[in-house]
N, C-alpha and C. Protein backbone atom coordinates (compact mmCIF):
# COMPACT_ATOMS: atom_id res chain seq x y z
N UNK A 1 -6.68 -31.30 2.31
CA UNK A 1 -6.85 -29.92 2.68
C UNK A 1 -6.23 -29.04 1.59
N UNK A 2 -7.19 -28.01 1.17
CA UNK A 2 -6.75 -27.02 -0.07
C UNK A 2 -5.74 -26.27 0.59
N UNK A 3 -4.72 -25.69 -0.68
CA UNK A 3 -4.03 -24.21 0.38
C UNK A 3 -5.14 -23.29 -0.09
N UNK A 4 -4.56 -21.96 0.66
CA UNK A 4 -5.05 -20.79 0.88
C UNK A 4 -4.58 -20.02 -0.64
N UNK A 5 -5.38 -19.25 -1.20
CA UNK A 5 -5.29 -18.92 -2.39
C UNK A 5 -5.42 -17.32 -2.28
N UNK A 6 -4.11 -16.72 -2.94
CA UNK A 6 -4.19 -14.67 -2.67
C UNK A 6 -4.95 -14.60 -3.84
N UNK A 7 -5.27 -13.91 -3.98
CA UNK A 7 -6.26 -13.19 -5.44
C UNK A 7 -5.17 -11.66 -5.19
N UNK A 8 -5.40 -11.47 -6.80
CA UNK A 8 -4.85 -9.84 -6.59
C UNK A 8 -6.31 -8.63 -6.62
N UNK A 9 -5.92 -7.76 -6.49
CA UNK A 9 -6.63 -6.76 -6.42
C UNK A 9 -7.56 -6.67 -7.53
N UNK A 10 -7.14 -6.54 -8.82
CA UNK A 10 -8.26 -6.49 -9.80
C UNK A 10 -8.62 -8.03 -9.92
N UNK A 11 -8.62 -9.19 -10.13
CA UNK A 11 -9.34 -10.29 -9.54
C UNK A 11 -10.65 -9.91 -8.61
N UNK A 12 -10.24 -9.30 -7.58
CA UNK A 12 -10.88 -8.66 -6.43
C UNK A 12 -12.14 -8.02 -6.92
N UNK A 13 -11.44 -7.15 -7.43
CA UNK A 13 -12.64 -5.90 -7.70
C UNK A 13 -13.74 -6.68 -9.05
N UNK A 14 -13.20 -7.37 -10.18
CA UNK A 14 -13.31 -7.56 -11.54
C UNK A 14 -15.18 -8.66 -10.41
N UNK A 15 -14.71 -9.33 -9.37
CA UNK A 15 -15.76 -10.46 -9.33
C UNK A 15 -16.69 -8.97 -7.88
N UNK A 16 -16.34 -8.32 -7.68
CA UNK A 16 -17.02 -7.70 -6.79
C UNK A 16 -18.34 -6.49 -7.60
N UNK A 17 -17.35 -5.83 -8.39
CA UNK A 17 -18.06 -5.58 -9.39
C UNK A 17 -19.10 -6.07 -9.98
N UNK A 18 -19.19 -7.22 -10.03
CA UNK A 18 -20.07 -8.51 -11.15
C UNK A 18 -21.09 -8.87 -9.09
N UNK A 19 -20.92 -8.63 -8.94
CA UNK A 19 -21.39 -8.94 -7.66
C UNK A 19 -22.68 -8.13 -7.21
N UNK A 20 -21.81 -6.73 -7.54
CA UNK A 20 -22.77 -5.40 -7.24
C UNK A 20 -23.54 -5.09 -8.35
N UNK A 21 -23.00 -5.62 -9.63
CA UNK A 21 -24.02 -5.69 -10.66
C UNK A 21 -25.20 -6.21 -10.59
N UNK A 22 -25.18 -7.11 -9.80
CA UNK A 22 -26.45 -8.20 -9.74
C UNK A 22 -27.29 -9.40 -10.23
N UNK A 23 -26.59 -8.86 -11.34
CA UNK A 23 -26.96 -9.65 -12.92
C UNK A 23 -26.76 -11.43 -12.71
N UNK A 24 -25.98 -11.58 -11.88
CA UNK A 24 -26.09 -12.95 -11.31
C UNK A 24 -25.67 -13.32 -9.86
N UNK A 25 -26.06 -14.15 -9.12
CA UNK A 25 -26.31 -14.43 -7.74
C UNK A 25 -25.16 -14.80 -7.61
N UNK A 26 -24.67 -14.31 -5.78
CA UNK A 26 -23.60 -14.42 -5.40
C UNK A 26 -22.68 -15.92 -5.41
N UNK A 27 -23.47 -16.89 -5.35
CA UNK A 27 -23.58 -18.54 -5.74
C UNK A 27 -23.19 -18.98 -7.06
N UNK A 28 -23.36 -18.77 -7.81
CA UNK A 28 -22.92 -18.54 -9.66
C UNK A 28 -21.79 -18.00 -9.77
N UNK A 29 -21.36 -16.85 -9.21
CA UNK A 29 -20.04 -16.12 -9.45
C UNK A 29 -19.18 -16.90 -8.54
N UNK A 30 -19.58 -17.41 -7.29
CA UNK A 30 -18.53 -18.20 -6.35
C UNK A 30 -17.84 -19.29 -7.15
N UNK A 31 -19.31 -20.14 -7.89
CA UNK A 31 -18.61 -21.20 -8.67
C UNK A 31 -18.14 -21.04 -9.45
N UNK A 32 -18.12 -19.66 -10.49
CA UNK A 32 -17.59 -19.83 -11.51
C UNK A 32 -16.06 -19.57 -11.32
N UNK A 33 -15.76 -18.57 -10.44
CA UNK A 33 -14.43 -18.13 -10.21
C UNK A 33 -13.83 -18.49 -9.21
N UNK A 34 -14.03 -20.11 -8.63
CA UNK A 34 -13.60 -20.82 -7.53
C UNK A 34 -13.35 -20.00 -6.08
N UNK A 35 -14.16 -19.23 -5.57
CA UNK A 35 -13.90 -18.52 -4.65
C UNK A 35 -14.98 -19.34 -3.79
N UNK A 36 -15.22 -19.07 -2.12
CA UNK A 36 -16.73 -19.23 -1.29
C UNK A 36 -16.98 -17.75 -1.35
N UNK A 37 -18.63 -17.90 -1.26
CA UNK A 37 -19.35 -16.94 -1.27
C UNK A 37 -19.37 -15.44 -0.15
N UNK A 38 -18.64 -16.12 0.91
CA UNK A 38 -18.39 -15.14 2.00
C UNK A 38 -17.32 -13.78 1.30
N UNK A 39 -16.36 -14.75 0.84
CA UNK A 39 -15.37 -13.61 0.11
C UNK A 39 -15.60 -13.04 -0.87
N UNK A 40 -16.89 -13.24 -1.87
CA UNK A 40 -17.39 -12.15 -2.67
C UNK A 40 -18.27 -11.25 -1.61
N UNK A 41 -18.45 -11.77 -0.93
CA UNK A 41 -19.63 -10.57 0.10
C UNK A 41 -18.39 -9.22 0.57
N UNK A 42 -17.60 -10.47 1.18
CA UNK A 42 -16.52 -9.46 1.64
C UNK A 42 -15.89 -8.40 0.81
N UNK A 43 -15.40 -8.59 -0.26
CA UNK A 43 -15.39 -7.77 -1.80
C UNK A 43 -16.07 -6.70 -1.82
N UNK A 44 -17.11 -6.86 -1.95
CA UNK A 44 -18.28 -6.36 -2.90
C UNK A 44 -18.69 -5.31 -1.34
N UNK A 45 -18.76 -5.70 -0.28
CA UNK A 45 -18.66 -4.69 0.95
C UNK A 45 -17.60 -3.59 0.92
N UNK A 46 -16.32 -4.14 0.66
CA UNK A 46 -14.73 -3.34 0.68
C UNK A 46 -14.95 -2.34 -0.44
N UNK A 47 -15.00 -2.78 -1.62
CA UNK A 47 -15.41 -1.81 -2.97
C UNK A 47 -17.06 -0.96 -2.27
N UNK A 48 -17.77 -1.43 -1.92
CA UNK A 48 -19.05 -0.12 -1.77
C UNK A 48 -18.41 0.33 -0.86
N UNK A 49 -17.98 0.25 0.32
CA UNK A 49 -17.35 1.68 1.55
C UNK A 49 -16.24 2.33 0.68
N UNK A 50 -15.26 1.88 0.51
CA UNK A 50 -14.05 2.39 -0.55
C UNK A 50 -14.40 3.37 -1.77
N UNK A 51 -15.71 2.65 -2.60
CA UNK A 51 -16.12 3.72 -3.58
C UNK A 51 -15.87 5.32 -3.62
N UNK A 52 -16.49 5.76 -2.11
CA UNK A 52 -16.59 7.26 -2.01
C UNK A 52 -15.24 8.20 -2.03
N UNK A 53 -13.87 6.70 -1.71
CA UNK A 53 -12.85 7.67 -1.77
C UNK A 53 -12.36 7.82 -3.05
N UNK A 54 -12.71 7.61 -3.96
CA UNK A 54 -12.38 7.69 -5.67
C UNK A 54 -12.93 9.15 -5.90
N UNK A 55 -13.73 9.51 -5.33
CA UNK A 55 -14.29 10.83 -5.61
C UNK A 55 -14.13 11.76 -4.73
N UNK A 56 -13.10 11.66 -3.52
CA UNK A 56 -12.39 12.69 -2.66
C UNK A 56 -11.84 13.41 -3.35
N UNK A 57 -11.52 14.86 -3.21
CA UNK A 57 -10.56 15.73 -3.51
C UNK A 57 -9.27 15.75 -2.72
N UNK A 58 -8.24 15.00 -2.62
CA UNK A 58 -7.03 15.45 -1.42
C UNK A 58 -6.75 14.22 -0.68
N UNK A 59 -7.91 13.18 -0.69
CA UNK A 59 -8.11 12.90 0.81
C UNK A 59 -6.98 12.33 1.28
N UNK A 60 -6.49 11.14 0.08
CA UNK A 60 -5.49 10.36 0.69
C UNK A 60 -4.39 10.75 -0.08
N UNK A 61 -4.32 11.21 -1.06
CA UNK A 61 -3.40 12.11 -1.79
C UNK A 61 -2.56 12.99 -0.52
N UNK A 62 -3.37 14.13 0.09
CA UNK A 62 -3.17 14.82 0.88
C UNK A 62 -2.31 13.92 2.23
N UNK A 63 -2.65 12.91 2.66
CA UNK A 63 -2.20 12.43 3.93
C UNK A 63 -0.37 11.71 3.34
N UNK A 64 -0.43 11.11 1.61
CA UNK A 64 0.19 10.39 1.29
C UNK A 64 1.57 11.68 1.33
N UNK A 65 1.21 12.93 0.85
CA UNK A 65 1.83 13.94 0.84
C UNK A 65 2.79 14.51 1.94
N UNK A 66 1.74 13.93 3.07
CA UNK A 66 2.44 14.58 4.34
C UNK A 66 3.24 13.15 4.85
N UNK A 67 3.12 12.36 4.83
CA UNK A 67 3.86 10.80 5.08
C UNK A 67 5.63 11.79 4.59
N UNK A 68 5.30 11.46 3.07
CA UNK A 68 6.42 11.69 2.39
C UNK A 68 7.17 13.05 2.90
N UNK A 69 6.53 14.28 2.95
CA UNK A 69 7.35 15.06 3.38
C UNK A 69 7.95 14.87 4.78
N UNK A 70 7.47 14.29 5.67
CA UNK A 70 7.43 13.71 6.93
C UNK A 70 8.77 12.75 6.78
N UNK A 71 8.94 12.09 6.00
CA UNK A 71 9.60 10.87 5.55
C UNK A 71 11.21 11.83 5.23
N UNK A 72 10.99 12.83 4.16
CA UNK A 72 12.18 13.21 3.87
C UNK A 72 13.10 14.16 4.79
N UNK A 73 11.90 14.85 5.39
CA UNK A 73 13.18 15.31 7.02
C UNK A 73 13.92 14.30 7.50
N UNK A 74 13.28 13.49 7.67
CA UNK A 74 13.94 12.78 8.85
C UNK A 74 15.59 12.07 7.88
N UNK A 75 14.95 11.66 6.47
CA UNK A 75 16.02 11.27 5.64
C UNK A 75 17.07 12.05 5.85
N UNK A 76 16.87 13.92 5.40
CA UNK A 76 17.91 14.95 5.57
C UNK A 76 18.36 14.92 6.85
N UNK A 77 17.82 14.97 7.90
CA UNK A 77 18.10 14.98 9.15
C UNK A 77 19.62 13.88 9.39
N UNK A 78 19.11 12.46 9.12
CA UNK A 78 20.04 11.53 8.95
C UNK A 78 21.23 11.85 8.33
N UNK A 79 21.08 12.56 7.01
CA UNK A 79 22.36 12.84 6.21
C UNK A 79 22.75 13.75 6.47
N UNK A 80 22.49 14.89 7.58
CA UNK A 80 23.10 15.74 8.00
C UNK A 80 24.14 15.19 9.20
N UNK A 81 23.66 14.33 9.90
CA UNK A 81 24.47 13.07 10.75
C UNK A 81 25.27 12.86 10.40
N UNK A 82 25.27 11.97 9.47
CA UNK A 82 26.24 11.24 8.71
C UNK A 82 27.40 11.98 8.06
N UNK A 83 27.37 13.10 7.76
CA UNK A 83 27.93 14.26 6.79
C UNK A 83 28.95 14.63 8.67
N UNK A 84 28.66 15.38 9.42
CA UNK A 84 29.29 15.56 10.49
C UNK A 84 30.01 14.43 11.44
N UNK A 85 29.36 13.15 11.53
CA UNK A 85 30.11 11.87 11.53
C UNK A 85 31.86 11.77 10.77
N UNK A 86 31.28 11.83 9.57
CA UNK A 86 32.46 11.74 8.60
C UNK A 86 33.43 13.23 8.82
N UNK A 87 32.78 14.12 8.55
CA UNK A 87 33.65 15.19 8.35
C UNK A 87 34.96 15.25 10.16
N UNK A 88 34.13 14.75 10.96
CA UNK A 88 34.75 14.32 12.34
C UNK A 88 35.74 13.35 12.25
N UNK A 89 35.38 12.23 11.63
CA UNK A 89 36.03 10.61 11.45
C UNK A 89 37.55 11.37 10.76
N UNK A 90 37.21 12.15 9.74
CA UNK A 90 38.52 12.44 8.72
C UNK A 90 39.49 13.18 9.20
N UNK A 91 38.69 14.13 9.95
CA UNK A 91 39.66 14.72 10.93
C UNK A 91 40.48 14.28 11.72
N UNK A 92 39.53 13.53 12.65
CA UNK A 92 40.88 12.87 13.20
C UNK A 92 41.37 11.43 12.90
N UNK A 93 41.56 10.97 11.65
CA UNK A 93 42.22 10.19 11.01
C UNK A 93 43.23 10.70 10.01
N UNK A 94 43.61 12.14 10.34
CA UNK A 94 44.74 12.69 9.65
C UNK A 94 46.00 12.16 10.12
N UNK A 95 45.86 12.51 11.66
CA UNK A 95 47.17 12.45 11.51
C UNK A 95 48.01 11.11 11.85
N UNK A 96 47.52 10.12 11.12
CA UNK A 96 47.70 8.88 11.35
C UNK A 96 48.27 8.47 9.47
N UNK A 97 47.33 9.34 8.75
CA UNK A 97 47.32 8.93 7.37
C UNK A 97 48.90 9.84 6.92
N UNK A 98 48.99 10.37 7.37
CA UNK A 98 49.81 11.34 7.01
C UNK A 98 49.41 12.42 6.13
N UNK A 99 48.39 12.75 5.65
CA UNK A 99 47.97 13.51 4.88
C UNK A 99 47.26 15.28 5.40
């Protein structure tokens, strides 16, 4: 029994590409680049739906934008915690330190 083999992304695209080209049958490219033929279909499906977002204006840019700003409240939020945590902790660990 073979293992299971990851391909990276341009691997991916490089035989999906050559796929959607046409220029040779999905059977030829399987053998040449040790893959089964299902997973160039699968490829070559993922890259044609995917295509159209290369030519969005915003689309995922825009969502990746709001993640992150989304992301950094909550960061500040935390370190505003943490900042009143401590400034509390020191306080009352004065008068123990002597300081």
């Amino acid at each position: 029994m073979s293992k299971r083999r990851n391909h990276d992304a341009a691997f991916k695209a490089r035989v999906a590409l050559e796929a959607v080209k046409g220029e040779r049958t999905v059977s030829e490219l399987a053998a040449e680049y040790g893959v089964h033929p299902t997973m160039i279909h699968q490829w070559k499906r993922s890259l044609l739906e995917g295509a159209s977002g290369i030519f969005e204006r915003g689309g995922k840019a825009a969502v990746a934008a709001e993640v992150a700003e989304e992301t950094v409240r909550d960061l500040h939020a935390k370190i505003g915690e943490l900042a009143v945590a401590n400034d509390f902790l020191s306080r009352k660990l004065k008068p123990w330190t002597g300081k």
